[in-house]
C-alpha atoms as a PDB file:
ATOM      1  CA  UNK A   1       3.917 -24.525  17.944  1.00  0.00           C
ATOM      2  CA  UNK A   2       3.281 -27.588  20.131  1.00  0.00           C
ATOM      3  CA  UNK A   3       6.685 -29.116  18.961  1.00  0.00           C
ATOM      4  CA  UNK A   4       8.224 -26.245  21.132  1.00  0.00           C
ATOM      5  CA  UNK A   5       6.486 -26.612  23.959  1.00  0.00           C
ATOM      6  CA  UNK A   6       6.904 -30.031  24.104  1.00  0.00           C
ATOM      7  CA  UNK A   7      10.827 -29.237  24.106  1.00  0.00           C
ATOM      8  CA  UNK A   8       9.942 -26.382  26.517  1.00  0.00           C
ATOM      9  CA  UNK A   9       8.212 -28.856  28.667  1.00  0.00           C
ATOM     10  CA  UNK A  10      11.048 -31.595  28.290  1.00  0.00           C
ATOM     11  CA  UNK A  11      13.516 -29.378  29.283  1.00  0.00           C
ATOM     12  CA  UNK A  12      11.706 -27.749  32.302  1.00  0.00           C
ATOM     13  CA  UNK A  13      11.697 -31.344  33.535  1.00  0.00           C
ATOM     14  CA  UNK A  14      15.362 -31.990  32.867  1.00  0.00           C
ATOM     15  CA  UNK A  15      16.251 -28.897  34.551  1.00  0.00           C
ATOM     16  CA  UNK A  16      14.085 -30.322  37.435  1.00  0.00           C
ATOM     17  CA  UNK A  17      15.396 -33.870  37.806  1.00  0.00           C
ATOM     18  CA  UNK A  18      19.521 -32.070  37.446  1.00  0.00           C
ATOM     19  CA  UNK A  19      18.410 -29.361  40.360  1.00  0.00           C
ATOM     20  CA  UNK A  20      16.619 -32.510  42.693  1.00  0.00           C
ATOM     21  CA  UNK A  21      19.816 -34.436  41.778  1.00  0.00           C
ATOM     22  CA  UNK A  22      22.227 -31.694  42.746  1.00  0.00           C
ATOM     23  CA  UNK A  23      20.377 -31.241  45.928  1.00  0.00           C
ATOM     24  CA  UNK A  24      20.835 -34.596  46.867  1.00  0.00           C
ATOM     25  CA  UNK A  25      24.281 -35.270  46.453  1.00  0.00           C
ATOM     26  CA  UNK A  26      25.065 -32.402  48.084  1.00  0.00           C
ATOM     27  CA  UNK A  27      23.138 -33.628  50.819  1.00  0.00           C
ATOM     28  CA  UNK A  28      24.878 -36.557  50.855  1.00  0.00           C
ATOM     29  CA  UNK A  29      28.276 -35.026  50.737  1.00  0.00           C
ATOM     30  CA  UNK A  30      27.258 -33.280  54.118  1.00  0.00           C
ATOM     31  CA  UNK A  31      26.645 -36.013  55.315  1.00  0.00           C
ATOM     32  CA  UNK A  32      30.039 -37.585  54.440  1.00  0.00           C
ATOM     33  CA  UNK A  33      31.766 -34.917  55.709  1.00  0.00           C
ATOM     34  CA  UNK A  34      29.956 -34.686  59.578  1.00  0.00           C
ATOM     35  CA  UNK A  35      30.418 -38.429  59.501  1.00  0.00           C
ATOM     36  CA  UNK A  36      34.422 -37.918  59.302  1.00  0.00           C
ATOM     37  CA  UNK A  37      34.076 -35.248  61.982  1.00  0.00           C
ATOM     38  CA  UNK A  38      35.878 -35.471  65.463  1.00  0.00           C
ATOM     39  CA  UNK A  39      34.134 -35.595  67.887  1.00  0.00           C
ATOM     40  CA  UNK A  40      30.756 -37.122  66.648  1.00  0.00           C
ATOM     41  CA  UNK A  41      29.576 -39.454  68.543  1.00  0.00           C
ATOM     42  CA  UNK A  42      28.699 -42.957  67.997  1.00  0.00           C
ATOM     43  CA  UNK A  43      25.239 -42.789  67.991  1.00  0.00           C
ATOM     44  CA  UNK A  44      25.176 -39.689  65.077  1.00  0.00           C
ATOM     45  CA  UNK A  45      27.358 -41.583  63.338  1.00  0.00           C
ATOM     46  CA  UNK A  46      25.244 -44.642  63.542  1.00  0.00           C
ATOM     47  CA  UNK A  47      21.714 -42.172  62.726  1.00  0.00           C
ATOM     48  CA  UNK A  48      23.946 -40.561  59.715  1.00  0.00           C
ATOM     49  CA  UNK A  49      24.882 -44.148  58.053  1.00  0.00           C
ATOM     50  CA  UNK A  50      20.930 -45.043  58.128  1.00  0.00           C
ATOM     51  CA  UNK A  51      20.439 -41.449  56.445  1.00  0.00           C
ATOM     52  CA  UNK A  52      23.173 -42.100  54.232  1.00  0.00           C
ATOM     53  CA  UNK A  53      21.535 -45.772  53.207  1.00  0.00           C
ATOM     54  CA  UNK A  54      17.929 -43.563  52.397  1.00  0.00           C
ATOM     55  CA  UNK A  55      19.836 -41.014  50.897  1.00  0.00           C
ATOM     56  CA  UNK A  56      21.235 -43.220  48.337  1.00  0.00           C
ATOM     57  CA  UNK A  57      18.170 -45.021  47.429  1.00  0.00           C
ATOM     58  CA  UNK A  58      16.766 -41.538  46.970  1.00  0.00           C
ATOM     59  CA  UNK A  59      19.888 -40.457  44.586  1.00  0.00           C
ATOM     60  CA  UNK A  60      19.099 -43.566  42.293  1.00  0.00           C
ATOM     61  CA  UNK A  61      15.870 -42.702  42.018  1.00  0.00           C
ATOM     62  CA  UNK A  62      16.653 -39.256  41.329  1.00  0.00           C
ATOM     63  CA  UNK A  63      19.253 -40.188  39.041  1.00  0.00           C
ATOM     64  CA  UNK A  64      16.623 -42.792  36.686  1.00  0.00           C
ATOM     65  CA  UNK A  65      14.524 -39.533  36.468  1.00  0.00           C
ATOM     66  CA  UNK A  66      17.618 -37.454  35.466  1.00  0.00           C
ATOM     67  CA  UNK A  67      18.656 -40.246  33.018  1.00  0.00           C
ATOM     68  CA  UNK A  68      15.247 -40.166  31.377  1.00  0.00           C
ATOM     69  CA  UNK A  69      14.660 -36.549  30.942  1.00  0.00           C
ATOM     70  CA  UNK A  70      18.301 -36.395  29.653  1.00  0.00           C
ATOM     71  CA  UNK A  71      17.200 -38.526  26.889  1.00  0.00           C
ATOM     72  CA  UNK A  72      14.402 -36.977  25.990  1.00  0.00           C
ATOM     73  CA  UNK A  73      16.164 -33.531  24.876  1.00  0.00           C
ATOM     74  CA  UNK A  74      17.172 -32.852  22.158  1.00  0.00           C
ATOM     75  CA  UNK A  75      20.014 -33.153  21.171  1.00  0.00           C
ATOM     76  CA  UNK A  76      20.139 -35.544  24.127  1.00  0.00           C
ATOM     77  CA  UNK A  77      22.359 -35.019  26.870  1.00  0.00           C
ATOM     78  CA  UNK A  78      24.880 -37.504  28.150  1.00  0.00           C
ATOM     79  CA  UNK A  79      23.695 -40.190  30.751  1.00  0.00           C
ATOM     80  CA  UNK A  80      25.326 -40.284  34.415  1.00  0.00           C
ATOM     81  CA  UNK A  81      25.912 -43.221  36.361  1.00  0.00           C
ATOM     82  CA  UNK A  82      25.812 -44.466  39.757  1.00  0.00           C
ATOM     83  CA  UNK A  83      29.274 -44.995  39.662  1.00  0.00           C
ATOM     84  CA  UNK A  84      30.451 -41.935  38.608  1.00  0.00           C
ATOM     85  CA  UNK A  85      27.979 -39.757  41.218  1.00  0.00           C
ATOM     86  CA  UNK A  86      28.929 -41.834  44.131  1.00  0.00           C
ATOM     87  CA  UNK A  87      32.825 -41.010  43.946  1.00  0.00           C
ATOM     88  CA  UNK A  88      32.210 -37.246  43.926  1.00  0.00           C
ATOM     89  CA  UNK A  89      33.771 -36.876  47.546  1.00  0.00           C
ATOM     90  CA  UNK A  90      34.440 -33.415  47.442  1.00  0.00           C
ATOM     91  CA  UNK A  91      31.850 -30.491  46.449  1.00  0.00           C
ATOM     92  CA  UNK A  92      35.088 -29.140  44.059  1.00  0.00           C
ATOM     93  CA  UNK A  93      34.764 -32.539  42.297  1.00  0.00           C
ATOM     94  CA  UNK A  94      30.891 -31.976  42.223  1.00  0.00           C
ATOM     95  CA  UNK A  95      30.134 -29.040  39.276  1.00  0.00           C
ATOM     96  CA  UNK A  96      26.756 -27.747  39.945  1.00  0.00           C
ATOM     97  CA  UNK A  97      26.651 -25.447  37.086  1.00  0.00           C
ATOM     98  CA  UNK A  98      27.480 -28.205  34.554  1.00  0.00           C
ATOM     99  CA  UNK A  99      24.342 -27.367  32.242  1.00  0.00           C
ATOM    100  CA  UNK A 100      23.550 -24.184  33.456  1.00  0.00           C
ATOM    101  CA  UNK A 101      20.006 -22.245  32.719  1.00  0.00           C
ATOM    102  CA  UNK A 102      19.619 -20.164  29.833  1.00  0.00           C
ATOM    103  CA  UNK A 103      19.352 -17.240  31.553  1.00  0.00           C
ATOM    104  CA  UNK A 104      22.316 -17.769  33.322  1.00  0.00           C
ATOM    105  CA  UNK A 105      24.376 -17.746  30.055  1.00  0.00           C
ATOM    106  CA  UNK A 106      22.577 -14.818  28.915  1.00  0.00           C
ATOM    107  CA  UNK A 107      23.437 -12.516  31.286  1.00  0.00           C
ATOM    108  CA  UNK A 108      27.392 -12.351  29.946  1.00  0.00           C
ATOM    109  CA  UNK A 109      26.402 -10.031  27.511  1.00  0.00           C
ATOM    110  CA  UNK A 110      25.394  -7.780  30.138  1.00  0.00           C
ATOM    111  CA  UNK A 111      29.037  -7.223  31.381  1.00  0.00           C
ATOM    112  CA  UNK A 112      28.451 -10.350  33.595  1.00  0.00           C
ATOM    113  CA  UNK A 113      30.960 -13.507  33.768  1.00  0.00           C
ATOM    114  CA  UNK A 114      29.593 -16.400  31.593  1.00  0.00           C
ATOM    115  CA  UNK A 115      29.126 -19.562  33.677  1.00  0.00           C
ATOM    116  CA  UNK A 116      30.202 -21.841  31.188  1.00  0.00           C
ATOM    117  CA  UNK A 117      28.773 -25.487  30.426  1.00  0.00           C
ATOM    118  CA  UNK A 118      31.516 -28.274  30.497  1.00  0.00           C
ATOM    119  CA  UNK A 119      30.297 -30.532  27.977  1.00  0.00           C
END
């Protein structure tokens, strides 16, 4: 009984650190993209790179949580690196349902699409 809701607990935090991740990245790729923008000025560019340099410390952060609570499941999940979440430059590059909930996945046998996990 406690072994399961010490995996219940483990993932609940997992699913945390992956939605806190998500939310930053996206963030950031908002960012990106206002930053290309004509039209914006110097001075919002200049305010979005200092976001951008906050932003980042923020995804590494989020990403050591994410890394840790990936590890912790079991069977563990595969680790992400910095690398390989700082050259998403598009949100089509950026899957956001790549380990979706439970309860997403259950609803396809209620004549709903399955959102599928790409792992």
């Amino acid at each position: 009984m406690w072994n399961r809701a010490k995996e219940l607990h483990e993932f609940r935090e997992y699913r945390r650190a992956l939605e806190s991740l998500e939310g930053l990245v996206v963030a950031r790729l908002f960012e990106l993209s206002k930053m290309n923008m004509a039209n914006t000025g110097y001075k919002l560019r200049k305010h979005i790179s200092k976001a951008l340099q906050t932003r980042s410390k923020a995804i590494r952060t989020a990403l050591d949580k994410f890394n840790k609570a990936a590890a912790q499941l079991k069977p563990p999940r595969p680790a992400l690196k910095w690398e390989e979440v700082v050259e998403y430059a598009f949100l089509s590059e950026f899957n956001l349902l790549r380990d979706p909930h439970p309860c997403l996945t259950s609803l396809h046998g209620h004549g709903l699409p399955l959102l599928v996990d790409s792992y």
